[in-house]
Protein backbone atom coordinates (compact mmCIF):
# COMPACT_ATOMS: atom_id res chain seq x y z
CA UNK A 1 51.02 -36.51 -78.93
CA UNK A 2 50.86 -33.50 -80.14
CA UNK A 3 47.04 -34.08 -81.93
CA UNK A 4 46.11 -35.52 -78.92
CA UNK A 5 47.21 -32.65 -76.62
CA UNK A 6 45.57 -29.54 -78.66
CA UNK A 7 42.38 -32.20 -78.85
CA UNK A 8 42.30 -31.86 -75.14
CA UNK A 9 43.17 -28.01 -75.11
CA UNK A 10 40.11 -27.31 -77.40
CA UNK A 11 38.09 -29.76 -75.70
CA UNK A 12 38.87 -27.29 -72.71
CA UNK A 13 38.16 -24.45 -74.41
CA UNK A 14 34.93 -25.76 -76.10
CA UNK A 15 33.47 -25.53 -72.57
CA UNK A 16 33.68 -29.81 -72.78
CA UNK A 17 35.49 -29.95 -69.42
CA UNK A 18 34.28 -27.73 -66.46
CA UNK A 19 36.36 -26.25 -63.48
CA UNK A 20 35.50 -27.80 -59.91
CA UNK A 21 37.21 -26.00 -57.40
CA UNK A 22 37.16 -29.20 -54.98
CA UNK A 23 37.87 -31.96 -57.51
CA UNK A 24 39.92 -30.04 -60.71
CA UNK A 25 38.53 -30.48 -64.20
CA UNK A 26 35.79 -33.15 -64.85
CA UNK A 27 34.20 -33.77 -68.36
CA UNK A 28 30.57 -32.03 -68.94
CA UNK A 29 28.59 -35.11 -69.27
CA UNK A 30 25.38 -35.45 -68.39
CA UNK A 31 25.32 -38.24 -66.13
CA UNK A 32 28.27 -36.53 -63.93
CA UNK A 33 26.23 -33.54 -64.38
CA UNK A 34 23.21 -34.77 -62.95
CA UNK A 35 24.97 -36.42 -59.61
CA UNK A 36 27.04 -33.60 -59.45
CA UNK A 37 23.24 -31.83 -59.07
CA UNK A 38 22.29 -34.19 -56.98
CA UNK A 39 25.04 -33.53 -54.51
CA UNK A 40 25.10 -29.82 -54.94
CA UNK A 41 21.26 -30.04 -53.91
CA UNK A 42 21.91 -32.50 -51.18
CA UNK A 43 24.68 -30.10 -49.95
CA UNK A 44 22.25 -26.64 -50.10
CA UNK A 45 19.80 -29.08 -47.80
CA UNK A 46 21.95 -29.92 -45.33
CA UNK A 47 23.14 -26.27 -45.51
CA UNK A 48 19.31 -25.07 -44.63
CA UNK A 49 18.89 -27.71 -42.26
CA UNK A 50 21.84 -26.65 -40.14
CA UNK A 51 20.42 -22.91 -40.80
CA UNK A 52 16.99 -23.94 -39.40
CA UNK A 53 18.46 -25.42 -36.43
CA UNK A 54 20.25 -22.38 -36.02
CA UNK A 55 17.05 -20.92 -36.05
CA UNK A 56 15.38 -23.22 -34.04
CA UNK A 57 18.11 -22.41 -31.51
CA UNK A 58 17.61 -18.85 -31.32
CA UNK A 59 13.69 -19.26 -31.67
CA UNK A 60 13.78 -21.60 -28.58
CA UNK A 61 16.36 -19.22 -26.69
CA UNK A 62 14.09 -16.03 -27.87
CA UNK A 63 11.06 -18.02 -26.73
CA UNK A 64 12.63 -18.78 -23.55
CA UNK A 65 13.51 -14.82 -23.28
CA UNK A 66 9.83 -14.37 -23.54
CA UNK A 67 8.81 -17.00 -21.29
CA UNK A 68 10.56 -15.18 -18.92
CA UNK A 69 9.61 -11.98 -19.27
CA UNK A 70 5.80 -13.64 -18.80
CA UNK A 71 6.66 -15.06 -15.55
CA UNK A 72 8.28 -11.56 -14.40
CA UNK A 73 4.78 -10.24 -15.48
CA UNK A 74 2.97 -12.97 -13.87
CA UNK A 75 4.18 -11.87 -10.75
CA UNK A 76 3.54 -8.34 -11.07
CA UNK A 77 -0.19 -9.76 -11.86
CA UNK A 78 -0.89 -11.84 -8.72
CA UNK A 79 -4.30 -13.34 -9.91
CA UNK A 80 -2.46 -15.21 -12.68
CA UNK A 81 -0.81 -17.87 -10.80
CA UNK A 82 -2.60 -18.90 -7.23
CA UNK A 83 1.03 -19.56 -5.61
CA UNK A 84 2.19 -16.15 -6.13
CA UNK A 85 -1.08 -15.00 -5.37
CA UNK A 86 0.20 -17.05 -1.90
CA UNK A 87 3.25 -15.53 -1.47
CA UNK A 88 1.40 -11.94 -1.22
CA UNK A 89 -1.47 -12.64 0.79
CA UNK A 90 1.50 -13.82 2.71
CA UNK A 91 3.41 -11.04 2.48
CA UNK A 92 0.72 -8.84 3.56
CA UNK A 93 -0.02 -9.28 7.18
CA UNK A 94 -3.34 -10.45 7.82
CA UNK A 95 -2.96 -11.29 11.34
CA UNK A 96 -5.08 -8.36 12.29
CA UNK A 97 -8.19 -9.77 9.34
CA UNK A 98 -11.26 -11.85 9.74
CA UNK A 99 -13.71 -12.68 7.41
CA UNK A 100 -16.29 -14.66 6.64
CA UNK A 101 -20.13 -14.33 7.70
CA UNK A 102 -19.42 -16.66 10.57
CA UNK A 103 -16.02 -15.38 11.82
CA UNK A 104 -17.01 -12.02 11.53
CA UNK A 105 -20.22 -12.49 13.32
CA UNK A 106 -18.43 -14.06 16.66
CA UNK A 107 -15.45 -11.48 16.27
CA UNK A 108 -19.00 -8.80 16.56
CA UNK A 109 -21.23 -10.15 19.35
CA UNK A 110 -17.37 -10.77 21.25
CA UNK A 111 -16.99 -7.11 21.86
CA UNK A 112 -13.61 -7.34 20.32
CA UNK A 113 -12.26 -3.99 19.22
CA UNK A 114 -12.70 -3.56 15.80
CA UNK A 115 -10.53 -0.88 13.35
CA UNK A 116 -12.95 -1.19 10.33
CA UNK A 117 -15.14 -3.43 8.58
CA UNK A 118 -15.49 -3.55 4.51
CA UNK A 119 -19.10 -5.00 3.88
CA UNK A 120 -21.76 -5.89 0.47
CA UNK A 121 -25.34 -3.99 0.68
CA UNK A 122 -26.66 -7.37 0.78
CA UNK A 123 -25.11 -7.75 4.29
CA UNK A 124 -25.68 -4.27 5.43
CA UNK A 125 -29.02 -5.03 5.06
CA UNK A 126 -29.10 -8.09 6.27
CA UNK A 127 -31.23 -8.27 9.95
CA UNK A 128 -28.67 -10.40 11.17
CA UNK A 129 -26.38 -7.67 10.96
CA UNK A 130 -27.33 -4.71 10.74
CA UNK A 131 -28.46 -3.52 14.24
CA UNK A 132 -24.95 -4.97 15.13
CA UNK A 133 -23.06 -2.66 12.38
CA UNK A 134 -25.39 0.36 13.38
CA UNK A 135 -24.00 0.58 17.01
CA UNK A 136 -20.19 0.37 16.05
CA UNK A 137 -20.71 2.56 13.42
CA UNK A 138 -21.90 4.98 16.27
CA UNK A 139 -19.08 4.39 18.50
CA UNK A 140 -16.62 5.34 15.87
CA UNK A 141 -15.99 2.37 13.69
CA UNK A 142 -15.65 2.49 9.96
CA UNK A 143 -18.02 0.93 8.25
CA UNK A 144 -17.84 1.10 4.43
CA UNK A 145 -19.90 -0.52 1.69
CA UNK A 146 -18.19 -1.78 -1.06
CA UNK A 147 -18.84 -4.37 -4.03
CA UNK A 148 -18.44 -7.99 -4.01
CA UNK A 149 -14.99 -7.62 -6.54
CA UNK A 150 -13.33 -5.26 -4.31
CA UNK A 151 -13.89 -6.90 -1.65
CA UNK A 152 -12.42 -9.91 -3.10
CA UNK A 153 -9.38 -7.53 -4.16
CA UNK A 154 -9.23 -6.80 -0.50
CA UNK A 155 -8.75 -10.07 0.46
CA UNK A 156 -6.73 -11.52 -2.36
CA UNK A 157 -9.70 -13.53 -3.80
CA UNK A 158 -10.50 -14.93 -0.35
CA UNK A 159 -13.63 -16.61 0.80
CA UNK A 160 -14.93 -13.48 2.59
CA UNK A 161 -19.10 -14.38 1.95
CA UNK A 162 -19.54 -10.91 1.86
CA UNK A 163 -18.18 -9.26 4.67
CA UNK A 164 -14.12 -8.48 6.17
CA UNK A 165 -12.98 -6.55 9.38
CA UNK A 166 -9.79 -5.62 10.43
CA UNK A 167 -9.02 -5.79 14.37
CA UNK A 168 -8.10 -2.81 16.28
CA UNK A 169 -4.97 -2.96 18.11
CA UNK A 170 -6.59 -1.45 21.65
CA UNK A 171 -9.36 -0.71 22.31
CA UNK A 172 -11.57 2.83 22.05
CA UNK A 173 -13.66 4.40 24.85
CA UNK A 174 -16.43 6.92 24.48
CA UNK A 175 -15.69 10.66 24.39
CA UNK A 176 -17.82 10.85 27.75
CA UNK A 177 -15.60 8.08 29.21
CA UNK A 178 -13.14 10.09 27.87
CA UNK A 179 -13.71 13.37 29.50
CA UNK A 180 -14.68 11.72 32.67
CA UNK A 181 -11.57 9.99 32.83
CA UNK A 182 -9.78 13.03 32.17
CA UNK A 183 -11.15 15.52 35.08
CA UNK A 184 -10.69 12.87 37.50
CA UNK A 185 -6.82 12.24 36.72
CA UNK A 186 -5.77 16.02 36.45
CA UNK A 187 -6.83 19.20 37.42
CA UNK A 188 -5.98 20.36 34.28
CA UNK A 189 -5.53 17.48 31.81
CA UNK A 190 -4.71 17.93 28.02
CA UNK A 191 -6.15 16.29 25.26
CA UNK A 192 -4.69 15.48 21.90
CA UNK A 193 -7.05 15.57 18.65
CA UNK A 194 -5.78 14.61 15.07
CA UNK A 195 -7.21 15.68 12.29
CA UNK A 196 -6.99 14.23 9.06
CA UNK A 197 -3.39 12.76 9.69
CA UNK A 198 -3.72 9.36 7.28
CA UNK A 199 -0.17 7.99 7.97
CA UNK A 200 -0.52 5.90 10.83
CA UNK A 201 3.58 6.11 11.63
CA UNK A 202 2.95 9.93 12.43
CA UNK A 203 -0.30 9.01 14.94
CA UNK A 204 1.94 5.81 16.24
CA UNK A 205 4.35 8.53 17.21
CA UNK A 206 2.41 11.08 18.50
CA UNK A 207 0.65 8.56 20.53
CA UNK A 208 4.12 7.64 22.03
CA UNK A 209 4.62 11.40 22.37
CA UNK A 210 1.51 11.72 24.07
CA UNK A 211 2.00 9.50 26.66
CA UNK A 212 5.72 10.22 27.47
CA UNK A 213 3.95 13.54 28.46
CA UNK A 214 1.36 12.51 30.06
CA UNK A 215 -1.43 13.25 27.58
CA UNK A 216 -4.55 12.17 29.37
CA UNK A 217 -6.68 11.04 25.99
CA UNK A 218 -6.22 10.91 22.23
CA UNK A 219 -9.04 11.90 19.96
CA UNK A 220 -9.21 10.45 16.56
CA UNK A 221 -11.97 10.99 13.62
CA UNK A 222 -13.67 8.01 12.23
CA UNK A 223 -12.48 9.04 8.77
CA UNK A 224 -9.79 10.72 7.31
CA UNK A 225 -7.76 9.55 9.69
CA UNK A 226 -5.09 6.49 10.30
CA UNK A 227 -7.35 3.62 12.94
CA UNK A 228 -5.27 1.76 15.40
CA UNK A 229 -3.88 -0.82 13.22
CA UNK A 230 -1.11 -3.05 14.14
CA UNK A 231 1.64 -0.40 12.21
CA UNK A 232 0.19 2.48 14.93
CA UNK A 233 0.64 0.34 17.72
CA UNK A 234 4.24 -0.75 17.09
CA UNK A 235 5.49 2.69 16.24
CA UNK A 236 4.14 3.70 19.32
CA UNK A 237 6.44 1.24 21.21
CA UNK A 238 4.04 0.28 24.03
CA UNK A 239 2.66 3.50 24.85
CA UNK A 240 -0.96 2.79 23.29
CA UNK A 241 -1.67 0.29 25.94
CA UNK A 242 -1.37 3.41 28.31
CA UNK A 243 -3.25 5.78 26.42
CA UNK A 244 -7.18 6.11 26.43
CA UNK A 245 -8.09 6.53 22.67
CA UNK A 246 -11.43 7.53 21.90
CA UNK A 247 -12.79 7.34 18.06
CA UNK A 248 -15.70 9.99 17.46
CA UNK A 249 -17.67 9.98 14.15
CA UNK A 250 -17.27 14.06 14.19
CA UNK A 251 -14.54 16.07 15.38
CA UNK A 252 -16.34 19.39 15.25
CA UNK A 253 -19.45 17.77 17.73
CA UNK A 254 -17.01 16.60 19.84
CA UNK A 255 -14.80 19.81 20.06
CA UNK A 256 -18.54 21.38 20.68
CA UNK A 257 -18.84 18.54 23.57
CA UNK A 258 -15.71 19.33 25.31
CA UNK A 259 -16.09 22.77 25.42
CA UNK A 260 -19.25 22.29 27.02
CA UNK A 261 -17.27 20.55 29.79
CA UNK A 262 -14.64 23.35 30.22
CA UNK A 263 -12.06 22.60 27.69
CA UNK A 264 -10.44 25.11 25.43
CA UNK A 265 -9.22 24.43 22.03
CA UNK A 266 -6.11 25.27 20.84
CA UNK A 267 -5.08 24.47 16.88
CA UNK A 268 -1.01 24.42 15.93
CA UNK A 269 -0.97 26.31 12.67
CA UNK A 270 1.85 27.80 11.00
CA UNK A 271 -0.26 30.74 10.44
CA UNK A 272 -1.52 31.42 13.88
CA UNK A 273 -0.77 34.63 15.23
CA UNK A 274 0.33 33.54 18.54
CA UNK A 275 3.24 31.51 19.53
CA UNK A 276 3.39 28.44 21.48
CA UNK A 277 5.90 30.33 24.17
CA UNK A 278 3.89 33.21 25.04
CA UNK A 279 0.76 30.98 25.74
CA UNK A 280 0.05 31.04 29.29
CA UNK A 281 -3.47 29.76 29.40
CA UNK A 282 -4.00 27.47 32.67
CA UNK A 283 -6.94 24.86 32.08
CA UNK A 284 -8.28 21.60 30.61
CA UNK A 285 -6.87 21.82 27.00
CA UNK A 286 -7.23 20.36 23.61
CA UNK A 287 -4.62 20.27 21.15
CA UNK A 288 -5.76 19.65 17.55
CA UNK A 289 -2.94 18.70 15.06
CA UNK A 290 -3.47 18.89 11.31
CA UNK A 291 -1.86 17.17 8.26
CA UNK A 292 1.47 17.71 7.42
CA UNK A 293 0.40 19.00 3.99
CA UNK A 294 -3.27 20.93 4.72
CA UNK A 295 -2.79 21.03 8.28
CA UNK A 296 -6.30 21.67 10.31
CA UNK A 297 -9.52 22.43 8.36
CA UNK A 298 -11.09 25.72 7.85
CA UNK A 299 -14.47 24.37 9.48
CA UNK A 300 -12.12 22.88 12.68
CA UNK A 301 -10.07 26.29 12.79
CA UNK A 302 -13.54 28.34 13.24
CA UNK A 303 -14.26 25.85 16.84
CA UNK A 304 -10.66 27.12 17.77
CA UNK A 305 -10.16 29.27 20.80
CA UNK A 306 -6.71 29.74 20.03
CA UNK A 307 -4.35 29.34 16.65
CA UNK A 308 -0.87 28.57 18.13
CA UNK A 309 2.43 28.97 16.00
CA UNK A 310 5.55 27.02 16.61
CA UNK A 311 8.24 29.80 15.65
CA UNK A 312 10.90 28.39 13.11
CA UNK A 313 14.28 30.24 12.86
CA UNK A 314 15.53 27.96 9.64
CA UNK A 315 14.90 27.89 6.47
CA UNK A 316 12.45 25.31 6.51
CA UNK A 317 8.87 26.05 6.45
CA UNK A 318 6.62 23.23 8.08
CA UNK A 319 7.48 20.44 10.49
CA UNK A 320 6.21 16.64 10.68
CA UNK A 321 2.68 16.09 12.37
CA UNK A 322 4.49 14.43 15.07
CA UNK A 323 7.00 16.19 15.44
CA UNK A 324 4.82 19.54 16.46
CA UNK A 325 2.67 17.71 18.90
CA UNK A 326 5.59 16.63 20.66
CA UNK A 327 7.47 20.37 20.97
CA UNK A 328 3.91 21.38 21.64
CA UNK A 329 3.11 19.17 24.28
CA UNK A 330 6.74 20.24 25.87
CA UNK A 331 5.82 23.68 25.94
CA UNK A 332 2.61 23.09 27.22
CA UNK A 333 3.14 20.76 30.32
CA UNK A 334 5.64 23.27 31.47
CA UNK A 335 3.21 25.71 32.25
């Protein structure tokens, strides 16, 4: 027993019997060894292959992170899926677009009043169409040549063949038809002219301005200025349909044209040296309002008769467009 028991302790010691913490002492033999290898390896692979599905799970839930942030992007980028490139042409209205050489052709010869058209050189110059674009582009209509891709950016990657219009919300007389209509309504009509006022909420509400007191005519430049788009005509809240609107390729001829019929010109300018109170002037007048931000041109100030000044006892410096044509147009019918 006691041979037997210090046999075991040096066996021990002798490094003959290794320490398992799961199963206690076990003898070092080789064919233990080697399935004791075999399950230690066996264990380390299942131990990776729950380690690569953890991986695989946060791959697939990065991935899906990513996915998403491509579909946010996607829709930032219209052209990249055609139903979201749906869901803007959508949300832009288009009710007020044709194009198309066909469409656009009957929407011409129909007389219908047209805002602007966006064309290719290849149609400009096409005989079909040009002597058609030449006359509206002298009655005030916007004609501008651009290329095929932006015209396609335009339309949202429409079939446009070339050529795109947008409709007018009323329709435009001439500045003669203008003037006549004028003189034969009032013995001493006024006349409001805008120039280079873009936003077409400020020249929907100075239209509705204009006609609450009883402006006889609007004047509006064929560029840099808002067109009567479908935005003007709802801001004005039904007063366009009572208001003659005439669209002139030049301001300055036509402020040279109506002074030829006995019109003067008055400007509103924060830096005109006489204020809108003291003016007493009884005649056919027309009222030129600037930009918010460079208010009338130098070349438009020079056809001026008169630079009138709204006076301004706060502390702010400039009002809105509108908002001067209509305290304007108050002071001025009273007189």
């Amino acid at each position: 027993m006691k041979n037997s028991s210090k046999k075991r302790f040096t066996r021990k010691n002798n490094g003959e019997y290794k320490k398992n913490s799961d199963f206690g002492y076990y003898p070092k033999n080789k064919n233990r060894s080697e399935n004791n290898d075999r399950i230690l390896n066996n264990t380390n692979k299942n131990n990776n292959v729950e380690k690569l599905n953890k991986n695989e799970k946060n791959h697939t839930f990065s991935s899906l992170k990513r996915n998403k942030s491509i579909y946010k992007s996607n829709k930032e980028f219209p052209k990249k899926n055609p139903d979201i490139n749906q869901q803007f042409i959508n949300k832009r209205n288009f009710d007020d677009w044709i194009w198309g050489k066909h469409s656009v052709y009957e929407a011409l010869t129909s007389e219908r009043s047209i805002n602007r058209i966006w064309c290719t050189s290849e149609i400009f110059s096409s005989d079909k169409f040009y002597i058609l674009l030449k006359d509206l582009k002298s009655k005030g209509v916007l004609i501008e040549e651009v290329s095929w891709n932006r015209l396609s950016q335009l339309t949202y990657g429409a079939s446009h063949q070339g050529i795109s219009l947008q409709l007018a919300s009323s329709k435009t007389i001439s500045l003669e038809q203008l003037i006549d209509f004028s003189k034969h309504n009032c013995a001493n009509p006024i006349i409001l002219a805008l120039d280079g006022i873009t936003d077409p909420h400020n020249v929907g509400a100075i239209i509705r301005s204009a006609e609450a007191f009883d402006c006889k005519g609007i004047i509006i430049p064929q560029r840099r200025s808002a067109g009567l788009t479908g935005t003007v005509a709802k801001v004005a809240a039904g007063a366009l349909e009572h208001m003659q609107v005439s669209r002139v390729v030049n301001l300055n001829r036509a402020l040279e044209e109506l002074k030829k019929n006995g019109f003067q010109v008055v400007g509103l300018s924060g830096d005109g040296s006489l204020s809108i109170s003291n003016f007493l002037e009884k005649s056919p007048l027309v009222v030129i309002v600037g930009s918010e931000e460079k208010g009338i041109s130098l070349l438009t100030q020079k056809k001026c008769d008169f630079l009138l000044s709204i006076p301004l006892k706060g502390k702010t410096s400039s009002l809105n467009a509108s908002v001067a044509a209509a305290i304007s147009l108050f002071h001025l019918t009273r007189i």
